[in-house]
Each structure stands twice: as structure tokens, then as C-alpha cells.
C-alpha atoms as a PDB file:
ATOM      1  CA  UNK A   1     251.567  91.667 -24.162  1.00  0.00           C
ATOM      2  CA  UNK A   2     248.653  91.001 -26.418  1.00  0.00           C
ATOM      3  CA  UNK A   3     247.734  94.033 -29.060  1.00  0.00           C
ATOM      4  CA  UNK A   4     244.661  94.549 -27.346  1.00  0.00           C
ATOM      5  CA  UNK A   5     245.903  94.833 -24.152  1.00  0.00           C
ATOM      6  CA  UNK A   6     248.530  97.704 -25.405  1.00  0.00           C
ATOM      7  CA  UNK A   7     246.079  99.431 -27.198  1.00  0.00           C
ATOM      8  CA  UNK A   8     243.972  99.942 -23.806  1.00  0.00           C
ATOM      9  CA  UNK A   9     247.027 101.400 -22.626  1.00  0.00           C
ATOM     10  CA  UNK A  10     248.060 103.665 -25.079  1.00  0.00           C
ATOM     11  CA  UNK A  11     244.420 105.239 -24.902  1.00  0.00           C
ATOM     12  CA  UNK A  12     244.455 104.800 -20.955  1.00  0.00           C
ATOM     13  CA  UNK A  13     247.730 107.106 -21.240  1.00  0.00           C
ATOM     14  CA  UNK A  14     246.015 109.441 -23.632  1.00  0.00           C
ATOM     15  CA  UNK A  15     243.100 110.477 -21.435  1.00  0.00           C
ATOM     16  CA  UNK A  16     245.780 111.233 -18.424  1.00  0.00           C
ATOM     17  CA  UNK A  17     248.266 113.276 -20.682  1.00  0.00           C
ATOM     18  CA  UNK A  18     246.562 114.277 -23.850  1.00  0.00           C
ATOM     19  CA  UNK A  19     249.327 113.296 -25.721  1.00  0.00           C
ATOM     20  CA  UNK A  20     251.873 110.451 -25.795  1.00  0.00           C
ATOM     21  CA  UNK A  21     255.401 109.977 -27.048  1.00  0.00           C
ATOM     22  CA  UNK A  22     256.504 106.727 -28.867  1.00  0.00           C
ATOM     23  CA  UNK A  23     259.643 106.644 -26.725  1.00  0.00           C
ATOM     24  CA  UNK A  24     257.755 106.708 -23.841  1.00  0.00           C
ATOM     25  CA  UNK A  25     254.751 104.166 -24.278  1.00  0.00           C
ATOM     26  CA  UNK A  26     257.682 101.839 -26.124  1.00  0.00           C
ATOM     27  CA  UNK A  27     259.382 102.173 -23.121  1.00  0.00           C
ATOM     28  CA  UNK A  28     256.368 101.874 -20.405  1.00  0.00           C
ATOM     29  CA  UNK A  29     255.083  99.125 -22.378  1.00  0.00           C
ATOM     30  CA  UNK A  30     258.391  96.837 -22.920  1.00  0.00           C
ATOM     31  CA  UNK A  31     258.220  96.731 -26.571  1.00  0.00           C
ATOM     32  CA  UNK A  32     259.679  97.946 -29.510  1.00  0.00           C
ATOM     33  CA  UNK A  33     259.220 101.644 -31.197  1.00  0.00           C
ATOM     34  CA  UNK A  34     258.162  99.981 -34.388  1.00  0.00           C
ATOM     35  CA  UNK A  35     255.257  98.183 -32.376  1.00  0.00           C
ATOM     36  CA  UNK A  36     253.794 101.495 -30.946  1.00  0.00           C
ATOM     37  CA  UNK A  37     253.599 102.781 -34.589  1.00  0.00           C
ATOM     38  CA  UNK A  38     251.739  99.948 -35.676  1.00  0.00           C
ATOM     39  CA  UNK A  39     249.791  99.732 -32.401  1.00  0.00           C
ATOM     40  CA  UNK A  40     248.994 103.572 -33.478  1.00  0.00           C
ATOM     41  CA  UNK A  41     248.234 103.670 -37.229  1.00  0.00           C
ATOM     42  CA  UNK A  42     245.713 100.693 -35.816  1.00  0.00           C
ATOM     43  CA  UNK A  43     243.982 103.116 -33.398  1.00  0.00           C
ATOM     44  CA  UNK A  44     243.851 106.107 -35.769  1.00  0.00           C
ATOM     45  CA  UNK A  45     242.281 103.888 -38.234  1.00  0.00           C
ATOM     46  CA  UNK A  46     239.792 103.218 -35.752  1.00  0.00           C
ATOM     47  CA  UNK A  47     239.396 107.226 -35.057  1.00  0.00           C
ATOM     48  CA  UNK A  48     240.192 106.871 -31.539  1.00  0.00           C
ATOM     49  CA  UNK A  49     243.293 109.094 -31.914  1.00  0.00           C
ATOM     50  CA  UNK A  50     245.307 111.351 -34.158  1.00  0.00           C
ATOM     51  CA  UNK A  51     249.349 110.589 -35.030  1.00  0.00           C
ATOM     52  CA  UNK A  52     251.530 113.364 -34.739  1.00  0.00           C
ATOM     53  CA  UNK A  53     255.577 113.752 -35.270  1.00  0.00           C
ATOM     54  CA  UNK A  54     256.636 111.232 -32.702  1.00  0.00           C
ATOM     55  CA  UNK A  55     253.325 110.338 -30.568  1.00  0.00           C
ATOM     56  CA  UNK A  56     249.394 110.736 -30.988  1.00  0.00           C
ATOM     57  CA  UNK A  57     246.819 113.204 -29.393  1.00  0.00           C
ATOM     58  CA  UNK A  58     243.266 112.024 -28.907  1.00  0.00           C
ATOM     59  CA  UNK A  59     240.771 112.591 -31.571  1.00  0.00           C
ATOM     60  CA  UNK A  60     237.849 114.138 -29.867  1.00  0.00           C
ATOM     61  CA  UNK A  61     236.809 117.219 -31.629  1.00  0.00           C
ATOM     62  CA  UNK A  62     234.040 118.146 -28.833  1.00  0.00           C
ATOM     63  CA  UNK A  63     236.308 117.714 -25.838  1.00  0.00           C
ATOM     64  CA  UNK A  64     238.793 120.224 -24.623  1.00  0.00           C
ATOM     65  CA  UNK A  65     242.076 118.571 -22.673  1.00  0.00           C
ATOM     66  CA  UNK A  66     242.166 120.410 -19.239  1.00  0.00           C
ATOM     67  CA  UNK A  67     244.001 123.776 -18.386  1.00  0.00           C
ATOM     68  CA  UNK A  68     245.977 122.096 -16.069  1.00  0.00           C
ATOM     69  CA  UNK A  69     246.913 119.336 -18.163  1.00  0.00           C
ATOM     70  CA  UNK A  70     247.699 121.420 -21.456  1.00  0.00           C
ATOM     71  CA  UNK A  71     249.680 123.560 -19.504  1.00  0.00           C
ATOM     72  CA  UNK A  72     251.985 121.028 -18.175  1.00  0.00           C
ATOM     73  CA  UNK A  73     252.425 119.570 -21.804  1.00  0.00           C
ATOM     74  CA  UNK A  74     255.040 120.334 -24.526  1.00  0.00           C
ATOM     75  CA  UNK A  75     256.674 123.157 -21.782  1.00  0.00           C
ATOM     76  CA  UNK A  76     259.765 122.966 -23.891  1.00  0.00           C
ATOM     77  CA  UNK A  77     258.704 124.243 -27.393  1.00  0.00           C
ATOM     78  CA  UNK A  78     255.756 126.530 -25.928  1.00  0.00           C
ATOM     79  CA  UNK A  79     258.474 128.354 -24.389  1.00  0.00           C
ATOM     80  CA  UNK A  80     260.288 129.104 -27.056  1.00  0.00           C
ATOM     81  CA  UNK A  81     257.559 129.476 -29.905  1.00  0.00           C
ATOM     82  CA  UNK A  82     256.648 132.303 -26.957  1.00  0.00           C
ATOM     83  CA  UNK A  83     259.692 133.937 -26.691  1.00  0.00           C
ATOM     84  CA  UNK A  84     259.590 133.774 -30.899  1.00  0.00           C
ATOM     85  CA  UNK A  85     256.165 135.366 -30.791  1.00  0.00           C
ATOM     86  CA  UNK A  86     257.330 138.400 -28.178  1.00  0.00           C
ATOM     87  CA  UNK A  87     260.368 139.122 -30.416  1.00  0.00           C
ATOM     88  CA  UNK A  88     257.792 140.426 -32.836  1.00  0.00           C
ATOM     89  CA  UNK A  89     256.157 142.684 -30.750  1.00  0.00           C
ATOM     90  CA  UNK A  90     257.522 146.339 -31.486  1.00  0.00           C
ATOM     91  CA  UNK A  91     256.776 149.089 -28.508  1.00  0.00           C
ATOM     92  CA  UNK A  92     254.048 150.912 -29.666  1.00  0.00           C
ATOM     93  CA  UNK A  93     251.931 148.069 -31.242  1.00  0.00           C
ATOM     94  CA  UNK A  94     248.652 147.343 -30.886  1.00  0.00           C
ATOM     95  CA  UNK A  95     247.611 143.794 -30.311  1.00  0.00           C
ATOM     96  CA  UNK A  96     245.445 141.210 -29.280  1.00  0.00           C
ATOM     97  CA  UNK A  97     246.528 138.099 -26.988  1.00  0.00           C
ATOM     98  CA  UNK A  98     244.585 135.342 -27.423  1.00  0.00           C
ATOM     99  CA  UNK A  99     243.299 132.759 -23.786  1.00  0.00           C
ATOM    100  CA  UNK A 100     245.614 130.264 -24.097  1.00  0.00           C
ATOM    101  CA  UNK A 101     248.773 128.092 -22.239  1.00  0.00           C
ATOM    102  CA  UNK A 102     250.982 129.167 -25.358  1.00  0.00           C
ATOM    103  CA  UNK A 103     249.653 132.799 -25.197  1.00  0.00           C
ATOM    104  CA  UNK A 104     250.005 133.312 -21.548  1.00  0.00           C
ATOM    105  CA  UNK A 105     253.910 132.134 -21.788  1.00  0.00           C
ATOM    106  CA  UNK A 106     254.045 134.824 -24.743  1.00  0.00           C
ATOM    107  CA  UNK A 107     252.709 137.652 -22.156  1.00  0.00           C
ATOM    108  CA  UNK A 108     254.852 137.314 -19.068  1.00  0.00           C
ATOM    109  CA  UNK A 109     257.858 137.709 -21.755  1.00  0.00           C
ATOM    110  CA  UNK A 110     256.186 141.233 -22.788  1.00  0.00           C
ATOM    111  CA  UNK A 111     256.456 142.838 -19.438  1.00  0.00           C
ATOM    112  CA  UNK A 112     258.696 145.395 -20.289  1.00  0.00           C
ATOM    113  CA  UNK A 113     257.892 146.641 -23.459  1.00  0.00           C
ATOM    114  CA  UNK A 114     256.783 150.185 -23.695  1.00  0.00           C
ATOM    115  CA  UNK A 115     253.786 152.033 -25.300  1.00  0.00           C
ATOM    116  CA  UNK A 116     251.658 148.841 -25.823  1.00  0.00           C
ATOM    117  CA  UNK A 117     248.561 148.256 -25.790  1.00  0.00           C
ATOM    118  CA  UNK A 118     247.150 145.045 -25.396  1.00  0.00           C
ATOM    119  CA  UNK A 119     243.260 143.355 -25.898  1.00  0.00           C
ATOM    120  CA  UNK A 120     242.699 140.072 -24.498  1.00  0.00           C
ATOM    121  CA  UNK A 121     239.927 138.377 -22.907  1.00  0.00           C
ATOM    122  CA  UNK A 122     241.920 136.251 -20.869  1.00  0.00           C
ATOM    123  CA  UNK A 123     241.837 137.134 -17.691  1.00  0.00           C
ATOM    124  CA  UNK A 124     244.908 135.537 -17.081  1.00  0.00           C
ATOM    125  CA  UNK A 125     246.605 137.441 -19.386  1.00  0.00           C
ATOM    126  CA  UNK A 126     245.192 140.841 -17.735  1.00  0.00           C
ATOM    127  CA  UNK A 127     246.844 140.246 -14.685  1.00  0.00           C
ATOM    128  CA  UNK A 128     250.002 138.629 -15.466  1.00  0.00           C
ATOM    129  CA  UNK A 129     250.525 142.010 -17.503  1.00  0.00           C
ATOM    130  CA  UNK A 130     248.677 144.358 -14.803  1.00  0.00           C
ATOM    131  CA  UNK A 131     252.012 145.555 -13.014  1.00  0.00           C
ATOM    132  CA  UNK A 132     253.568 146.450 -16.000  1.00  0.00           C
ATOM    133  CA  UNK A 133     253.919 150.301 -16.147  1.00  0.00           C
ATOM    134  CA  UNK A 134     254.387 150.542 -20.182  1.00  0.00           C
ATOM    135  CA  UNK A 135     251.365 148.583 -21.088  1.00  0.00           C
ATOM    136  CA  UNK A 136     247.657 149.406 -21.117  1.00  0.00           C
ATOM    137  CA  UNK A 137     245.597 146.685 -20.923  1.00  0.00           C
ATOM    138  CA  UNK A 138     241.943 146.583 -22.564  1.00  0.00           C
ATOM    139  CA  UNK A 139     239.773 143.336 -21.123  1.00  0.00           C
ATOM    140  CA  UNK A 140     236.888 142.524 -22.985  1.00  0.00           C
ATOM    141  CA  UNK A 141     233.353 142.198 -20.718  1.00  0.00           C
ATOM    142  CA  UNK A 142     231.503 139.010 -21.374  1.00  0.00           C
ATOM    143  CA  UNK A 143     230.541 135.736 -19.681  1.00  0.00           C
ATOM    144  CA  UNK A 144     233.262 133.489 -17.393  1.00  0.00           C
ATOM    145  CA  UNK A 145     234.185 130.449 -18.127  1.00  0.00           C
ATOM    146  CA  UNK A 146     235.752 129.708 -14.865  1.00  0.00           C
ATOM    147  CA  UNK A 147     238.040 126.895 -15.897  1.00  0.00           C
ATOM    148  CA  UNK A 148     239.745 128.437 -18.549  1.00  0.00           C
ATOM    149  CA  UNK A 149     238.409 132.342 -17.052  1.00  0.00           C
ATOM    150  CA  UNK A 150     238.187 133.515 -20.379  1.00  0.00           C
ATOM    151  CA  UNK A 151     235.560 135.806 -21.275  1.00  0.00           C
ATOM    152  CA  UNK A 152     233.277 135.785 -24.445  1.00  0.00           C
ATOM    153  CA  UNK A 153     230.125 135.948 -25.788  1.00  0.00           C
ATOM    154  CA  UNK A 154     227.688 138.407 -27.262  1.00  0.00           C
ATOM    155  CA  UNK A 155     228.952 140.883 -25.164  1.00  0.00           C
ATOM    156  CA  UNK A 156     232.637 140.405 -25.943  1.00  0.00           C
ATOM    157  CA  UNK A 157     231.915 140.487 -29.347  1.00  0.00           C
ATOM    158  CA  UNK A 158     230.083 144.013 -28.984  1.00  0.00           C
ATOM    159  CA  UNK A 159     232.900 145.412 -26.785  1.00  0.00           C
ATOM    160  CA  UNK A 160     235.573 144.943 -29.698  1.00  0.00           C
ATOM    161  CA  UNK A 161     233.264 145.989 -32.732  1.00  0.00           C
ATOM    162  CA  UNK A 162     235.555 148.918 -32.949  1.00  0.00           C
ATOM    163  CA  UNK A 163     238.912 147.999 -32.069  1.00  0.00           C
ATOM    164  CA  UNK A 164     242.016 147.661 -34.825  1.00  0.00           C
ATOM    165  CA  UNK A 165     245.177 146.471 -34.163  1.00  0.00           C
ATOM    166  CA  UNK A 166     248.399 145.965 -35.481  1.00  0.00           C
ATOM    167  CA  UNK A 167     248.884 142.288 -34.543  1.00  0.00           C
ATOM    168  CA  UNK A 168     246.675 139.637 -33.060  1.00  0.00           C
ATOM    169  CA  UNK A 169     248.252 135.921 -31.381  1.00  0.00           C
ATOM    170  CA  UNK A 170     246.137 133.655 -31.961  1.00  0.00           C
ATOM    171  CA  UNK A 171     246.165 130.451 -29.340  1.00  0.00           C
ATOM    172  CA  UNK A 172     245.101 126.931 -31.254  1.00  0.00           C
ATOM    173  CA  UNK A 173     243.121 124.173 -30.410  1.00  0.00           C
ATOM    174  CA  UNK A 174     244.050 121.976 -33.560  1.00  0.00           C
ATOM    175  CA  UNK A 175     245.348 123.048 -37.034  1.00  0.00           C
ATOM    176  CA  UNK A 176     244.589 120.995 -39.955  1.00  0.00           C
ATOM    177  CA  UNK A 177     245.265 121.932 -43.791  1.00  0.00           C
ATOM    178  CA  UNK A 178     241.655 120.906 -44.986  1.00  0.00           C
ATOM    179  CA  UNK A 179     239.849 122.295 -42.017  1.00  0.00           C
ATOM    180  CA  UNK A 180     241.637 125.213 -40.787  1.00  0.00           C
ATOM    181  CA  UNK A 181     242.511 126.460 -37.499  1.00  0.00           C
ATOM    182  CA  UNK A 182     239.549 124.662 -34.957  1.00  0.00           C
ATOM    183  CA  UNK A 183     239.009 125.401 -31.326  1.00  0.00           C
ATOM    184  CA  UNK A 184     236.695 123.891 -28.438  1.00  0.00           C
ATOM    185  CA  UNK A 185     234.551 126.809 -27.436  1.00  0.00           C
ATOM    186  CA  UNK A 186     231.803 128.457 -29.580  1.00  0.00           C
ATOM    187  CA  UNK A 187     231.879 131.735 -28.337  1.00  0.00           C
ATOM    188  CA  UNK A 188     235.655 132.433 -27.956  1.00  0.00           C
ATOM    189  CA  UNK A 189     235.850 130.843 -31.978  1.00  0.00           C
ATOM    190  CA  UNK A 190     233.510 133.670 -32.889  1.00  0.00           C
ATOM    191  CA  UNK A 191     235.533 136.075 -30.588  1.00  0.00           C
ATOM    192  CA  UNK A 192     238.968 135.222 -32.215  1.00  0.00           C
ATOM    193  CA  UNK A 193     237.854 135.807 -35.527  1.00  0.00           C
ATOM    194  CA  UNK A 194     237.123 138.627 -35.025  1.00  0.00           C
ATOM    195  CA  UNK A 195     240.224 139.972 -33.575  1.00  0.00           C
ATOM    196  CA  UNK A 196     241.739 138.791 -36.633  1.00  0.00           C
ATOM    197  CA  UNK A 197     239.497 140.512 -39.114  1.00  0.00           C
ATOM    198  CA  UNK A 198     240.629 143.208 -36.819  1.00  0.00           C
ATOM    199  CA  UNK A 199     244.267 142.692 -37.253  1.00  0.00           C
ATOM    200  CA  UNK A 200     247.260 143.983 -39.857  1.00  0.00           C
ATOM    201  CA  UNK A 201     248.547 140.935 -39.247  1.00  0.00           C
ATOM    202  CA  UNK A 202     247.416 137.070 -37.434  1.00  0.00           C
ATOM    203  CA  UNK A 203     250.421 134.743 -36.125  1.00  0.00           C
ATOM    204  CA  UNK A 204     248.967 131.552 -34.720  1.00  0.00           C
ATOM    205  CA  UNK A 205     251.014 129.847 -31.945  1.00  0.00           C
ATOM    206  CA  UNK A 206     250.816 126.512 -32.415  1.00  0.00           C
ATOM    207  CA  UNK A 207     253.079 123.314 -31.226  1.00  0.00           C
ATOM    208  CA  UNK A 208     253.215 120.117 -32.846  1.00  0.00           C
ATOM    209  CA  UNK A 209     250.557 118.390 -30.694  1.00  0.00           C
ATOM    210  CA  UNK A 210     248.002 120.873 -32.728  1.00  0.00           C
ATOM    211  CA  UNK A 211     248.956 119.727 -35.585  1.00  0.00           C
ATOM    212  CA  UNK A 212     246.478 117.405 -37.873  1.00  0.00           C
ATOM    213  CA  UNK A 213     244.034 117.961 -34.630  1.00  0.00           C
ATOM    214  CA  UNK A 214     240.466 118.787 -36.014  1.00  0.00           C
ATOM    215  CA  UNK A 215     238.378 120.668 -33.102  1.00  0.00           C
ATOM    216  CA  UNK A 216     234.993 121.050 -33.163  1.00  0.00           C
ATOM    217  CA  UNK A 217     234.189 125.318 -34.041  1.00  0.00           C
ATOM    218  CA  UNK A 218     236.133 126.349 -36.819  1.00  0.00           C
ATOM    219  CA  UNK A 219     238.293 129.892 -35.992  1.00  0.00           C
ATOM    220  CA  UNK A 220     239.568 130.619 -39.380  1.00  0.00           C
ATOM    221  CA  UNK A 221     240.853 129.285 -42.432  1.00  0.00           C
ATOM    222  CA  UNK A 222     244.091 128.308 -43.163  1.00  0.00           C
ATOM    223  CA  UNK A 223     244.808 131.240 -45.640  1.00  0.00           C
ATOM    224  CA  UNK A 224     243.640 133.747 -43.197  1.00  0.00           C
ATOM    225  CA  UNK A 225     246.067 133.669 -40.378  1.00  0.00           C
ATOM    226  CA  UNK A 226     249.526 134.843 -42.402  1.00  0.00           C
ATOM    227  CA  UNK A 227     251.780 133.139 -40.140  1.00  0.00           C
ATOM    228  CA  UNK A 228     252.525 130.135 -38.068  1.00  0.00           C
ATOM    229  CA  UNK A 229     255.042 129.538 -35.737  1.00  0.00           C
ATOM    230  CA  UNK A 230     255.773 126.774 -34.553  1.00  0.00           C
ATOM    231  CA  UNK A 231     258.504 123.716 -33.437  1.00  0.00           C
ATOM    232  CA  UNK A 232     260.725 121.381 -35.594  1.00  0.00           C
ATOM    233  CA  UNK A 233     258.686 118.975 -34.483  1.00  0.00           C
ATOM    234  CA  UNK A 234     255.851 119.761 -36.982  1.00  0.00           C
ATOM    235  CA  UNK A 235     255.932 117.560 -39.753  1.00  0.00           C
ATOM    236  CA  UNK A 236     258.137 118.799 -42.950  1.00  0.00           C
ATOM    237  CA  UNK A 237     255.344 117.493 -44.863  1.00  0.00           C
ATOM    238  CA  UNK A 238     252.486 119.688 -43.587  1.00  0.00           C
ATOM    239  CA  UNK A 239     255.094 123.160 -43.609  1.00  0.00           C
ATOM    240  CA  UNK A 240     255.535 122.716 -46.860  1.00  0.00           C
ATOM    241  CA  UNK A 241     252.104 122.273 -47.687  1.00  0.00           C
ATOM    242  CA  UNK A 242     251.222 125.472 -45.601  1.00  0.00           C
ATOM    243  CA  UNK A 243     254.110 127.319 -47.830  1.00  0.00           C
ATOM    244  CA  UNK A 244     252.599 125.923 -50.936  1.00  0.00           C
ATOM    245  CA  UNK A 245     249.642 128.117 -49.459  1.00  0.00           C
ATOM    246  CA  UNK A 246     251.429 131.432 -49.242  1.00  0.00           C
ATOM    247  CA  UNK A 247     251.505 130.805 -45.511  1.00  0.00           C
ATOM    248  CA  UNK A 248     254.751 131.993 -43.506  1.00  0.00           C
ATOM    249  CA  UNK A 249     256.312 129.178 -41.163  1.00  0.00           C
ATOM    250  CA  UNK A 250     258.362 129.947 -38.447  1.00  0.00           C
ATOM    251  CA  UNK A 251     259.764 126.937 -37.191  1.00  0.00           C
ATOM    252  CA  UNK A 252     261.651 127.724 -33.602  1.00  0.00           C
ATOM    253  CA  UNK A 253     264.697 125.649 -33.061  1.00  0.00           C
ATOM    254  CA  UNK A 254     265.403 123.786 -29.951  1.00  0.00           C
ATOM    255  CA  UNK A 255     268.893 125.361 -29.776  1.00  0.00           C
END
């Protein structure tokens, strides 16, 4: 198969999944692991995509991947950077749960804590923790964006002006060290940062498919989200960087 040909695959993959795995297009495409990398440092060069431990993501820093399709990706190590994220929840907390695949995984595991209050403007989120006797929930108003139904906006903003918590979870559309933590959506950027000006405390939930992704509206800096958690699939390279920082790294095992 010609290079040209394979590269019109790999990105014809990319806008179905999001994300590939060498393994996988190697596999799909009958050659060897060695002549995906190539086939992908080629591509990224090109700025048509963005290499990441094992696979690429596209690089399009104006278009968000689909719920439905970000929620069927990288099940695995959301789970368990979710399960990580819940074990740090104390009853009596105050926090804020961010919209988000990652964030919604984290809520269903906080069903029966007690004495917590939680501020999202998910709505998915809101009703996935409405049952639960030990939590009050506090939506904020704002517009609907139906796909994601998430709320934000001016009026968001105003309905949290006076709100401190102890810890806010912070869903991520890309995390890079030179440009921060970057998301899709204007108004829910400008809504998350200010839950974590809010906050004692920001953890960002964040698989390895975020990593070295640059989205278009910047949510915060790198130094002002304390912690990251994340899976051993993030590169050593950019942990270490993020530690240089004064950043806290929680890398979730698979086991």
C-alpha cells in the first residue's frame, strides 16, 4: 500500500474514532508498527494530527469530537482515573463536577457519600446524582447546549459569583505544557475557571488522549490546577515536566 494511500486511512479512521492506536491501524492496514509511526510523525508534521503514547488524536483546536464518540473512547482508564478522583471526595465536601464523559463516570461512583454538596452544570451529572439521599445538588441556570446539555453562559457565571468550595473536577478537552488546560466551548471555559478560582483545591481528570491536545479557549494555566490525574499511558516525559512545575501527578495503574 502506497504512503499516500495509508495516510488517507489513518485520517479516515481519525474522524470515525477520534483517536487511533498503532496496534490497531498496523494491524487494519497490513503493515508494520514502525510504518504507522513514520506514517504519523509525517501527518503531524503536516498538522493534520497530534501523536500521543501509542496512537494520534486529530489536531483540530475548533472542533469538539462527539459525546457519543468520546464517551465510548479510552472506557478503560476513564474508569479508573474516576474511581481515583471519588476516593478523594471526603463526606462533607463541597465541590464542583465539571460536564464531561470522565466527570460523569466520577459521579455515579459518589452516590453514597453523605453530607455533600455538589455544583455542576451538567445536567447529566444532576440527575445521575438526583436519587441520592446524602447529596444536595446545586445546578447552575444558563443556556443548553443540547448535545453536550451543559449549561453556561452569562447567567451561569452570575449564579456561582458566590459559591466556594472545597474541591472542583475539572473535565479536559486537551492539556498541553505551553498552553495549558484548553477546551472547545467559550462559555463553559469561562464557567470552569471560575469554579476553580472558587476552589481549595482543582484536580483535572485527564486521560492520555488529552494529552499534547491544544483546544481552542484556554481554561487555565498549567500552574493553576494543583493536580492531575491521570493513566500510565501519559508520557513519562510530559509528568515529569508537570512535576518540574510543582504540579501533583497521579498516575492510576491499570492493575
Amino acid at each position: 500500500m502506497l504512503q499516500e494511500e495509508r495516510h488517507k486511512k489513518i485520517l479516515e479512521q481519525l474522524e470515525v474514532n477520534n483517536t487511533i492506536r498503532i496496534a490497531q491501524i498496523s494491524e487494519k492496514l497490513g503493515v508494520t508498527p514502525q510504518t504507522v509511526r513514520r506514517d504519523l510523525s509525517e501527518l503531524e508534521k503536516a498538522g493534520f494530527i497530534k501523536k500521543v503514547h501509542g496512537g494520534a488524536v486529530l489536531n483540530r483546536t475548533n472542533m469538539e469530537p462527539p459525546y457519543s464518540k468520546r464517551a465510548s473512547t479510552s472506557i478503560p482508564e476513564k474508569e479508573r482515573i474516576a474511581e481515583k478522583a471519588a476516593e478523594i471526595v471526603e463526606d462533607g465536601d463541597a465541590i464542583y463536577i465539571d460536564i464531561g464523559t470522565t466527570t460523569l463516570l466520577m459521579a455515579k461512583k459518589l452516590k453514597s457519600r453523605k453530607n455533600l454538596t455538589v455544583i455542576t452544570n451538567s445536567l447529566l451529572v444532576a440527575i445521575e446524582l438526583a436519587d441520592s439521599t446524602g447529596i444536595k445538588v446545586i445546578l447552575s441556570g444558563g443556556e443548553l447546549r443540547g448535545k453536550e446539555l451543559s449549561l453556561s453562559g452569562p447567567i451561569s457565571n452570575q449564579s456561582i459569583q458566590n459559591i466556594f468550595i472545597d474541591k472542583a473536577f475539572i473535565g479536559v478537552g486537551g492539556l498541553s505544557v505551553d498552553s495549558g488546560y484548553t477546551d472547545f466551548h467559550i462559555h463553559e471555559s469561562e464557567f470552569r475557571r471560575m469554579m476553580i478560582a472558587h476552589a481549595k483545591m482543582s484536580y483535572a481528570l485527564a486521560d492520555h488522549s488529552k494529552i499534547n491536545v491544544v483546544a481552542i479557549f484556554k481554561s487555565a494555566d498549567i500552574h493553576e490546577i494543583e493536580v492531575l490525574i491521570t493513566d500510565e499511558k501519559t508520557p513519562n516525559s510530559i509528568i515529569h515536566v508537570l512535576e518540574e512545575k510543582g504540579i501533583e501527578v497521579i498516575v492510576v495503574p491499570e492493575n
